[in-house]
N, C-alpha and C. Protein backbone atom coordinates (compact mmCIF):
# COMPACT_ATOMS: atom_id res chain seq x y z
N UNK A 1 102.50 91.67 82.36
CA UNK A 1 101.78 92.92 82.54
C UNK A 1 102.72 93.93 83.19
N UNK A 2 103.15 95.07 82.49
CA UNK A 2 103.72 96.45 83.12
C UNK A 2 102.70 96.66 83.93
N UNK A 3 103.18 97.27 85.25
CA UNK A 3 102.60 98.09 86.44
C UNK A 3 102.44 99.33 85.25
N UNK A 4 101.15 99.71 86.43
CA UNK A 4 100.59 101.24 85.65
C UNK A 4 99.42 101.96 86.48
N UNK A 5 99.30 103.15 86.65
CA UNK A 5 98.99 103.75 87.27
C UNK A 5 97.42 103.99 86.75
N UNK A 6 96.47 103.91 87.59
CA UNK A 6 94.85 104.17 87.40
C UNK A 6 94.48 105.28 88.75
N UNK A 7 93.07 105.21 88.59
CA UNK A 7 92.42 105.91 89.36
C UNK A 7 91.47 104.84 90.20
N UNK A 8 90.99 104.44 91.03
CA UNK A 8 89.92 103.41 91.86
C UNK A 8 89.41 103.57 92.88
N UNK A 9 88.28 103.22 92.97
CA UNK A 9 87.27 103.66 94.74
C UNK A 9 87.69 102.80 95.66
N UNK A 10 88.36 103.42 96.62
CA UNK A 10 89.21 103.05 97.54
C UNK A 10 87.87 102.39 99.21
N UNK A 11 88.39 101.18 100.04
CA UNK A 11 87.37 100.92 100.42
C UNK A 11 87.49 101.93 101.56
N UNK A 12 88.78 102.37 101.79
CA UNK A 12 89.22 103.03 103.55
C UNK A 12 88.71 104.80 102.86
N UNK A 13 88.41 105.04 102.38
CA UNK A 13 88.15 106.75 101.86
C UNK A 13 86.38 106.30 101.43
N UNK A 14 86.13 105.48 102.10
CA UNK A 14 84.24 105.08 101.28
C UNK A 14 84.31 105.06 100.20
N UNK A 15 84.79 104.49 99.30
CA UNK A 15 84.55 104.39 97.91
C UNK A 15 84.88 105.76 97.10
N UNK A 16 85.68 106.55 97.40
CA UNK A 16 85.92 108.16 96.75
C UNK A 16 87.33 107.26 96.32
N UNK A 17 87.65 108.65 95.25
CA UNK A 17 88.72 107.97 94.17
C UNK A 17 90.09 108.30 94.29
N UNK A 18 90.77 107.28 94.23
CA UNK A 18 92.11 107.89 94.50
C UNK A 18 93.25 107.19 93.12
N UNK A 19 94.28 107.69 93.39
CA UNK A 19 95.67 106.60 92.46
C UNK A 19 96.01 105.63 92.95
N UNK A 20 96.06 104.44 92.21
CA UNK A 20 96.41 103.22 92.91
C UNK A 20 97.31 102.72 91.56
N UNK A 21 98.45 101.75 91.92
CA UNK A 21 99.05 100.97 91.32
C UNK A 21 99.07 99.46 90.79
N UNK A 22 98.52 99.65 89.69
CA UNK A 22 98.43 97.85 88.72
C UNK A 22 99.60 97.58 88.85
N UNK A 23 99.93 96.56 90.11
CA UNK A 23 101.27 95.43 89.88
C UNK A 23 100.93 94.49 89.10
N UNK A 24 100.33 93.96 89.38
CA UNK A 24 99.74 92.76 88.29
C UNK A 24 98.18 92.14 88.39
N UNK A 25 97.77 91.35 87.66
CA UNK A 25 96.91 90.49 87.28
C UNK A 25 96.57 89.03 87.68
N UNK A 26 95.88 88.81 88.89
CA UNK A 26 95.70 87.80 89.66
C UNK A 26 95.14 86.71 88.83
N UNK A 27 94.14 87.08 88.22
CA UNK A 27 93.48 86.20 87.45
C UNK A 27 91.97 86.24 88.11
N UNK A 28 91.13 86.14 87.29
CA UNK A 28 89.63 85.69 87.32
C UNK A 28 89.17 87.38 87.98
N UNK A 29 89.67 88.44 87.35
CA UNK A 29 89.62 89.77 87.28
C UNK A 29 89.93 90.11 88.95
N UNK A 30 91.02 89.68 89.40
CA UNK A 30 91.58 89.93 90.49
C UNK A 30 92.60 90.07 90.34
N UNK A 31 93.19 91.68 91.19
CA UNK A 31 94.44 92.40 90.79
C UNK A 31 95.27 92.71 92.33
N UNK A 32 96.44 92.66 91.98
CA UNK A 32 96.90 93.21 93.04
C UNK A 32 97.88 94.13 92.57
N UNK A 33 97.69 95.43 93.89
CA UNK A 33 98.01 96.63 93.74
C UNK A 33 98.57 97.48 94.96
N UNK A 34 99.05 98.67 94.73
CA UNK A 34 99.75 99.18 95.74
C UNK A 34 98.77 100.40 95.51
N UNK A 35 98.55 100.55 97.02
CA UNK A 35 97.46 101.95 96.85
C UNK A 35 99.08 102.59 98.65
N UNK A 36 98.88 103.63 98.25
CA UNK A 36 100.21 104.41 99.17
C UNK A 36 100.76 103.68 99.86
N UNK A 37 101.52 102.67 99.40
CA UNK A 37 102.39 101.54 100.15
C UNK A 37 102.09 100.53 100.75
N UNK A 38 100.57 100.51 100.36
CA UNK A 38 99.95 99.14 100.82
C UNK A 38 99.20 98.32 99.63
N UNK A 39 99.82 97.23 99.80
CA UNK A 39 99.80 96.28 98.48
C UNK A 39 98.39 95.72 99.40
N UNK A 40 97.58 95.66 97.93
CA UNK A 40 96.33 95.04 98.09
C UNK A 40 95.37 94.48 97.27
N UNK A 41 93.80 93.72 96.99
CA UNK A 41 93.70 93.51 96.46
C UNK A 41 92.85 94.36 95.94
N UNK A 42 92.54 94.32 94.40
CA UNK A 42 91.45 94.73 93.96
C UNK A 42 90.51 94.47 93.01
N UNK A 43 89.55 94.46 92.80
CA UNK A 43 88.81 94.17 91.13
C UNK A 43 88.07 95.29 90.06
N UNK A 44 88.44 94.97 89.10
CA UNK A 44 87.55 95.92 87.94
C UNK A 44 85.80 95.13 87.70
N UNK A 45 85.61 96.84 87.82
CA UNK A 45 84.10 96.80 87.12
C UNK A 45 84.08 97.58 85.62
N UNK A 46 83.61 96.03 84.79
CA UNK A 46 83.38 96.07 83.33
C UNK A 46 82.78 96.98 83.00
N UNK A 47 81.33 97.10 84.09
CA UNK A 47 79.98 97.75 83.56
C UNK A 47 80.06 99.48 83.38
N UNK A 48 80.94 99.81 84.49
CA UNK A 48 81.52 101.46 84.61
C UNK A 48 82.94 101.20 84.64
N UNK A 49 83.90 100.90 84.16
CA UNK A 49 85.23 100.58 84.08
C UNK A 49 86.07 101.34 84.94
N UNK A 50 85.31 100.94 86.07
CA UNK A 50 86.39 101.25 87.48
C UNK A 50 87.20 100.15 88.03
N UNK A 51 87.67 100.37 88.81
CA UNK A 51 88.55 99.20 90.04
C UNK A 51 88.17 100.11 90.96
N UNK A 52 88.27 98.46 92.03
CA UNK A 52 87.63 98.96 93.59
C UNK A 52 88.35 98.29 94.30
N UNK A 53 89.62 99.36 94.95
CA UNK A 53 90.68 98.86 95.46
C UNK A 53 90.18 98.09 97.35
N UNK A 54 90.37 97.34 98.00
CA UNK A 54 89.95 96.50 99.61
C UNK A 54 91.57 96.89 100.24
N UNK A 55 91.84 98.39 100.64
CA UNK A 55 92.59 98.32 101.74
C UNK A 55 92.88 98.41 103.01
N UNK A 56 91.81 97.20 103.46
CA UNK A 56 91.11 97.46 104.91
C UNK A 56 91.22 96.17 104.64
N UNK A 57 90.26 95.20 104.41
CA UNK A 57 90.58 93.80 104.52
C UNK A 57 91.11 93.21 103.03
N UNK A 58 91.59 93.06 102.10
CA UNK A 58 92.35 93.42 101.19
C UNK A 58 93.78 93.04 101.11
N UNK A 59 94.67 93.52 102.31
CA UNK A 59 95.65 93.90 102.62
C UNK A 59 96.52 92.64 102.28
N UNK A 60 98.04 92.13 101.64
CA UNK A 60 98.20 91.40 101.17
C UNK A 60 99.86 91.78 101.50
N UNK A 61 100.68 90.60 101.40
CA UNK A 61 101.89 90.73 101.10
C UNK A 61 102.69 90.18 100.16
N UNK A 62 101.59 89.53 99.43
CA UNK A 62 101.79 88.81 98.20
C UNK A 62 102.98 89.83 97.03
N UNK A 63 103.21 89.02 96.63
CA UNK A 63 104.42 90.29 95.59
C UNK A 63 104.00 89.59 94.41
């Protein structure tokens, strides 16, 4: 999976939308991502095809 740039409801801004970065694909629709230099996790919603980035507890150093 190429990294790529989306839009996602961020948990530290209440759920308002920001740019976040697809590093990759965790599996079992768990992603990890860089939202402004903090790698974290996140998941997509199928039903409204968002991602909902956790960079508050989330927070990861996983590469």
């Amino acid at each position: 999976m190429k990294p790529f740039k989306t839009q996602a409801h961020i948990h530290s801004l209440n759920g308002k939308m920001d740019e976040i970065t697809i590093l990759k694909e965790l599996g079992n629709n768990s992603y990890l991502v860089d939202y402004r230099g903090v790698k974290c996790s996140a998941i997509f919603n199928p039903f409204n095809c968002t991602y909902y980035a956790d960079d508050i507890y989330g927070r990861t150093d996983n590469e």
